[in-house]
Protein backbone atom coordinates (compact mmCIF):
# COMPACT_ATOMS: atom_id res chain seq x y z
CA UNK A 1 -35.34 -87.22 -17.61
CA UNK A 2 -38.53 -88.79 -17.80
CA UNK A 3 -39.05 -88.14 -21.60
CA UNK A 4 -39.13 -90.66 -23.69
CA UNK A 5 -36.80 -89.23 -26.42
CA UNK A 6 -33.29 -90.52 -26.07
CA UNK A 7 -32.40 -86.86 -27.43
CA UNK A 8 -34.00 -85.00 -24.40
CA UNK A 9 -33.23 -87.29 -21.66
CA UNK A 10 -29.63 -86.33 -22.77
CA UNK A 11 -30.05 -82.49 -22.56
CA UNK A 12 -31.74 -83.34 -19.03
CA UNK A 13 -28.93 -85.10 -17.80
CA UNK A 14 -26.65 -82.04 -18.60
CA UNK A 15 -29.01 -79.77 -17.20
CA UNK A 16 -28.79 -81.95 -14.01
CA UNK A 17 -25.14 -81.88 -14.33
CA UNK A 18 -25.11 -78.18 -14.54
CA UNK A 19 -27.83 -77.59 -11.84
CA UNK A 20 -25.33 -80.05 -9.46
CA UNK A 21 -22.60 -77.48 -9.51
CA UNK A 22 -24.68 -74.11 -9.51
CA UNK A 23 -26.74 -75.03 -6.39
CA UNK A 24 -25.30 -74.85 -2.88
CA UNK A 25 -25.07 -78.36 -1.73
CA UNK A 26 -26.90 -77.90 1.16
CA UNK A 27 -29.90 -76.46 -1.19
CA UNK A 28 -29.57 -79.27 -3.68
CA UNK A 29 -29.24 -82.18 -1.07
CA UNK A 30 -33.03 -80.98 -0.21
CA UNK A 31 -34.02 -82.77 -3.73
CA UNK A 32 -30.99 -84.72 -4.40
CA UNK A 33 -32.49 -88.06 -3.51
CA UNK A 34 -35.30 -87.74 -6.14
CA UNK A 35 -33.03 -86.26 -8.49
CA UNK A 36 -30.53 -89.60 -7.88
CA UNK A 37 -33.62 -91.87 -8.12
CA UNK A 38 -34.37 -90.35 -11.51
CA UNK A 39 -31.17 -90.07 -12.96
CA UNK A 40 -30.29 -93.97 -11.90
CA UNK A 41 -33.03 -95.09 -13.32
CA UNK A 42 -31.75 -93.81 -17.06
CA UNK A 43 -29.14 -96.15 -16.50
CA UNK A 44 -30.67 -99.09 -18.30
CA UNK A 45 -31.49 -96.94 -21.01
CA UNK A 46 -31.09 -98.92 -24.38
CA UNK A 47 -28.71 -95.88 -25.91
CA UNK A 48 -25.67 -96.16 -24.79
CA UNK A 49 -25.27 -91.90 -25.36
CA UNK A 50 -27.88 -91.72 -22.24
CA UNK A 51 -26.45 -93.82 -19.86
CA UNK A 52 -22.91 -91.98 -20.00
CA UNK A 53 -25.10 -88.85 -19.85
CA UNK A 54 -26.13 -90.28 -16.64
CA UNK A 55 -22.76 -91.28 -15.48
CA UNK A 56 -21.65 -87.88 -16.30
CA UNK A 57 -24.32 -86.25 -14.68
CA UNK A 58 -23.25 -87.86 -11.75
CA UNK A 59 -20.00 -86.01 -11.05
CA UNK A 60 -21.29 -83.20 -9.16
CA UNK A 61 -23.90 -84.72 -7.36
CA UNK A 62 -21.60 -87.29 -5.68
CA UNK A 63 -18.32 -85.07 -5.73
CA UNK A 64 -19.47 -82.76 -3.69
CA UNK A 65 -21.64 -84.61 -1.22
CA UNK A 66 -24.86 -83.37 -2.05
CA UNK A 67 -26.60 -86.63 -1.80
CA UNK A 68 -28.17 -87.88 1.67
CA UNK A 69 -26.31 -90.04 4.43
CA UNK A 70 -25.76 -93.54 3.11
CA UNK A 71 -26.44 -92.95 -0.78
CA UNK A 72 -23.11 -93.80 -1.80
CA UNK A 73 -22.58 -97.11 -0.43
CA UNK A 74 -26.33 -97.98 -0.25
CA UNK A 75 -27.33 -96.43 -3.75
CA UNK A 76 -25.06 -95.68 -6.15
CA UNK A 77 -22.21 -97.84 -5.65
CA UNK A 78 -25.35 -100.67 -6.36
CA UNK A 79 -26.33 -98.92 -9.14
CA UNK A 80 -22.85 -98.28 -11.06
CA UNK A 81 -21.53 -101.72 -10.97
CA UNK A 82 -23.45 -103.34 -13.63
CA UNK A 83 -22.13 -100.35 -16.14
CA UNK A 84 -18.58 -101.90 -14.83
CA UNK A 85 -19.42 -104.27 -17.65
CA UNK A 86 -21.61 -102.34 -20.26
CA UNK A 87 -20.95 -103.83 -23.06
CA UNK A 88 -19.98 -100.73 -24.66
CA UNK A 89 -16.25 -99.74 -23.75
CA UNK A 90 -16.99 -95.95 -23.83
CA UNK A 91 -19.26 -95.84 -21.14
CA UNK A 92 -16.67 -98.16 -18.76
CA UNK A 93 -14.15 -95.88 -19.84
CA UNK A 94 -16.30 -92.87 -18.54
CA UNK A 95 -17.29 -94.79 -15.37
CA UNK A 96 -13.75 -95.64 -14.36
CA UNK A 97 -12.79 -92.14 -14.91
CA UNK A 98 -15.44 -90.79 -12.33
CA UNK A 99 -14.68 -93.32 -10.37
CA UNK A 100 -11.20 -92.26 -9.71
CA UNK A 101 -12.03 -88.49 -9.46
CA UNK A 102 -14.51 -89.78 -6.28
CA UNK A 103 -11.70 -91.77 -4.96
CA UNK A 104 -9.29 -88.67 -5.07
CA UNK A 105 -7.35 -88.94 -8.18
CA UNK A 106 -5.88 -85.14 -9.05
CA UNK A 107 -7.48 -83.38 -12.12
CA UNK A 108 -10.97 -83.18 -13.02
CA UNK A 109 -12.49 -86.22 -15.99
CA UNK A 110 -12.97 -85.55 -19.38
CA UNK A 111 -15.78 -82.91 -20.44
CA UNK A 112 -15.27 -80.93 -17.50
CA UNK A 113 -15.03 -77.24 -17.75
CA UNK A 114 -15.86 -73.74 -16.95
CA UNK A 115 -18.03 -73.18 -13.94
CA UNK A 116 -18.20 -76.99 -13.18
CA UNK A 117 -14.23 -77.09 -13.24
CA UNK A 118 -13.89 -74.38 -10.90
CA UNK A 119 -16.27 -75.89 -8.40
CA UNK A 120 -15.05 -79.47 -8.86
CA UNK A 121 -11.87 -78.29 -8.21
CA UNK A 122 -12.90 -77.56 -4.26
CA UNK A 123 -13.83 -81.02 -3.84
CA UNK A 124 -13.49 -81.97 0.07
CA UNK A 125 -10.83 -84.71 -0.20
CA UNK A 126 -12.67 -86.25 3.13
CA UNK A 127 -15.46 -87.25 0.75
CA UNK A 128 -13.00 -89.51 -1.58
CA UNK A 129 -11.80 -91.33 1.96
CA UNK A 130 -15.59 -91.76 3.12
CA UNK A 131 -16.76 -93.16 -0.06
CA UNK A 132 -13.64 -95.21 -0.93
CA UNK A 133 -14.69 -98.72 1.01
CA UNK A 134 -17.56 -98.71 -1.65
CA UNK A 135 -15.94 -97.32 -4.68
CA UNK A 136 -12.50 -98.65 -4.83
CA UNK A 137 -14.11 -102.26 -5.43
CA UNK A 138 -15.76 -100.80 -9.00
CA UNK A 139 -12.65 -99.60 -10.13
CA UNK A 140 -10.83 -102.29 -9.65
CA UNK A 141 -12.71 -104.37 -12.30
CA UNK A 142 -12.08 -101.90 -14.60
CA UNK A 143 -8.09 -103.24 -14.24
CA UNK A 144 -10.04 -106.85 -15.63
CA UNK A 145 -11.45 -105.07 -18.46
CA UNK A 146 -11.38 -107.22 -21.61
CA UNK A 147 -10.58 -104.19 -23.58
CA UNK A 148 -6.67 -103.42 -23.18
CA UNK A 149 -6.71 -99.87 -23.44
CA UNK A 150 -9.36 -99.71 -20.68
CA UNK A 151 -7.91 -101.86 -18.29
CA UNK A 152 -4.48 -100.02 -18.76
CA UNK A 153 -6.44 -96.35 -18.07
CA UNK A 154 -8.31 -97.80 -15.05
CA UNK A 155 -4.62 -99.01 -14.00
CA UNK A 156 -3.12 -95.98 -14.02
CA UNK A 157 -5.75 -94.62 -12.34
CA UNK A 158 -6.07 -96.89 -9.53
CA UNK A 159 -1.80 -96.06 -9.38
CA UNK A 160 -2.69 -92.40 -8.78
CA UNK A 161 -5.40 -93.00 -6.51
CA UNK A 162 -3.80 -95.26 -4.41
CA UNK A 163 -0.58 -92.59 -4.20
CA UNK A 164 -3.52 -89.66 -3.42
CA UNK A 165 -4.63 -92.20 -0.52
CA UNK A 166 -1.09 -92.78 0.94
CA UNK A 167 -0.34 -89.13 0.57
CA UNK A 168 -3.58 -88.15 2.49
CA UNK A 169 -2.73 -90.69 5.27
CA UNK A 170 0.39 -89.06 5.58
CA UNK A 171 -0.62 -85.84 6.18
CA UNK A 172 -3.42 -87.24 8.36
CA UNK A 173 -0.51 -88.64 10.92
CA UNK A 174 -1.62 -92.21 9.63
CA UNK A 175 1.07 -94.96 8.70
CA UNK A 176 0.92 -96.62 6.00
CA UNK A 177 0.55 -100.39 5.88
CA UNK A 178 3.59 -102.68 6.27
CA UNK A 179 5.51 -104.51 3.47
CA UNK A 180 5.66 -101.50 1.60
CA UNK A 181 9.20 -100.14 1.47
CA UNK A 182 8.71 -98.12 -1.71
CA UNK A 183 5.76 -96.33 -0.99
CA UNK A 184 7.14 -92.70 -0.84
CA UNK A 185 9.24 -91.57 -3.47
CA UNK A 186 12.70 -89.82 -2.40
CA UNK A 187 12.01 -91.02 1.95
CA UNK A 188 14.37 -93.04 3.74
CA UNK A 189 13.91 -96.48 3.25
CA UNK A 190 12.76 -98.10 6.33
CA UNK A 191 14.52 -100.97 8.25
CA UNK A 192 13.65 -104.47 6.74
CA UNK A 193 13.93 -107.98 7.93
CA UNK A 194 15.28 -110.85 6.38
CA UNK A 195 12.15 -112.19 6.43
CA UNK A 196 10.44 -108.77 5.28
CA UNK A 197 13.03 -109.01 2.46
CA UNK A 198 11.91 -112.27 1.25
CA UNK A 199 8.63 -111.55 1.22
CA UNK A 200 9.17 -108.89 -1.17
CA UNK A 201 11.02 -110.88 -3.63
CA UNK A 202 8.17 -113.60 -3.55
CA UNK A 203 5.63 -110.69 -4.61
CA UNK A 204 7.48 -109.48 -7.20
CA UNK A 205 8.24 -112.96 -8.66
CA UNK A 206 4.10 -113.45 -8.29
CA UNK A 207 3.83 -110.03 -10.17
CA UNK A 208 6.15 -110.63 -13.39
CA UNK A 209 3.44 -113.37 -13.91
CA UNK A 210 0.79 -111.37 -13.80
CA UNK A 211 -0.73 -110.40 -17.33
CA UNK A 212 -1.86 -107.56 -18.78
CA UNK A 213 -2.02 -104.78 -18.11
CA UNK A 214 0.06 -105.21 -15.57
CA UNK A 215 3.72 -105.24 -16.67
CA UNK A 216 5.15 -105.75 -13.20
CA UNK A 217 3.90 -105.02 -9.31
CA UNK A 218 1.15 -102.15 -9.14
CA UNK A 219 2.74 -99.16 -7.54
CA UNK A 220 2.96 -99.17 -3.42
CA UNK A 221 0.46 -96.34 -3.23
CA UNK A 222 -2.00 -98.79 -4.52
CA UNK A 223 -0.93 -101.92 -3.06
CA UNK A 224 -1.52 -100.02 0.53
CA UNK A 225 -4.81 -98.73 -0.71
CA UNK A 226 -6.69 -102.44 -1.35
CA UNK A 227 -4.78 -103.70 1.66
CA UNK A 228 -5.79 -100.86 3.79
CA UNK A 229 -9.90 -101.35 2.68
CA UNK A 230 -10.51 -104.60 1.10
């Protein structure tokens, strides 16, 4: 990681990748901060190959809590939000997408497979709730991306994040926010007040203003989510 070769600091960040989901987190959090501190700091790497190496090398390290008390907010989330707006779209695109796999979205990003896969897939979904205050606010400018077919991905995956949140909070006992009548799919519609009523039209006139990518109101799931944190 500390090589100067672009080529080599890109084989190191897969080898930390790898290393992230072979190592018992409990073992790996005893190096994890230097490993972070080294990793982040191939972020401002001129190639833009490297820093998504980074970014991808990231996955494990965060996703399964490896990293010590506070690193999230105090750390990484610091850290990522620059590459919010690297000027090259694929590395966005590959930031948004961990992004949402932190916050809870179902499925594992692109790339992952085999061993990694199978351990990813035991992610603690408690982890996506503790880190979300600090995450969900990096995703969201991914929905401002200048690129369309960015912003419409990070969209869709704030929409399945925010329905991952809403489904947690149910099972948690937790209601859901207010205003949202819509939020789960196939329940009986709750009581609503005239003025509750009117409310909702007024947002969804606000919404068919809105431009792209939205093409109408974000889904309830996500509406709750930002509500609930930000």
């Amino acid at each position: 990681l500390e090589d100067g070769y672009h080529e080599i600091k890109k084989v190191a960040c897969g080898c930390a990748a790898d290393l992230a989901v072979a190592v018992p987190p409990d073992v790996l959090a005893q190096h994890s901060e230097k490993l972070l501190a080294t990793l982040l700091a191939n972020l401002s790497h001129q190639h833009a190959k490297v820093r998504a190496a980074v970014i991808d090398a990231l996955v494990g390290l965060v996703g399964l809590g490896a990293l010590p008390a506070g690193s999230v907010p105090q750390t990484v989330a610091p850290a990522l939000r620059p590459y919010a707006y690297d000027r090259v779209p694929a590395v966005r695109t590959s930031l948004f997408e961990k992004l949402a796999f932190w916050l809870g979205q179902k499925g594992l990003p692109a790339g992952v497979s085999g061993r990694a896969a199978q351990v990813l897939a035991g992610v603690d979904p408690g982890l996506s709730r503790s880190y979300a205050p600090d995450l969900l606010p990096l995703l969201l400018i991914g929905v401002t991306d200048p690129v369309a077919t960015v912003a419409e991905a990070a969209l869709r995956q704030l929409e399945s994040v925010g329905s991952e949140w809403c489904e947690s909070k149910a099972a948690a006992g937790s209601s859901v926010s207010g205003g949202d009548v819509d939020m789960a799919e196939g329940s009986a519609a709750p009581s609503t007040s005239e003025g509750q009523v009117d409310a909702e039209k007024s947002a969804a006139v606000l919404a068919s203003q809105l431009g792209p990518p939205y093409t109408g109101r974000p889904q309830a799931g996500a509406r709750t989510m930002v509500r609930d944190l930000l």
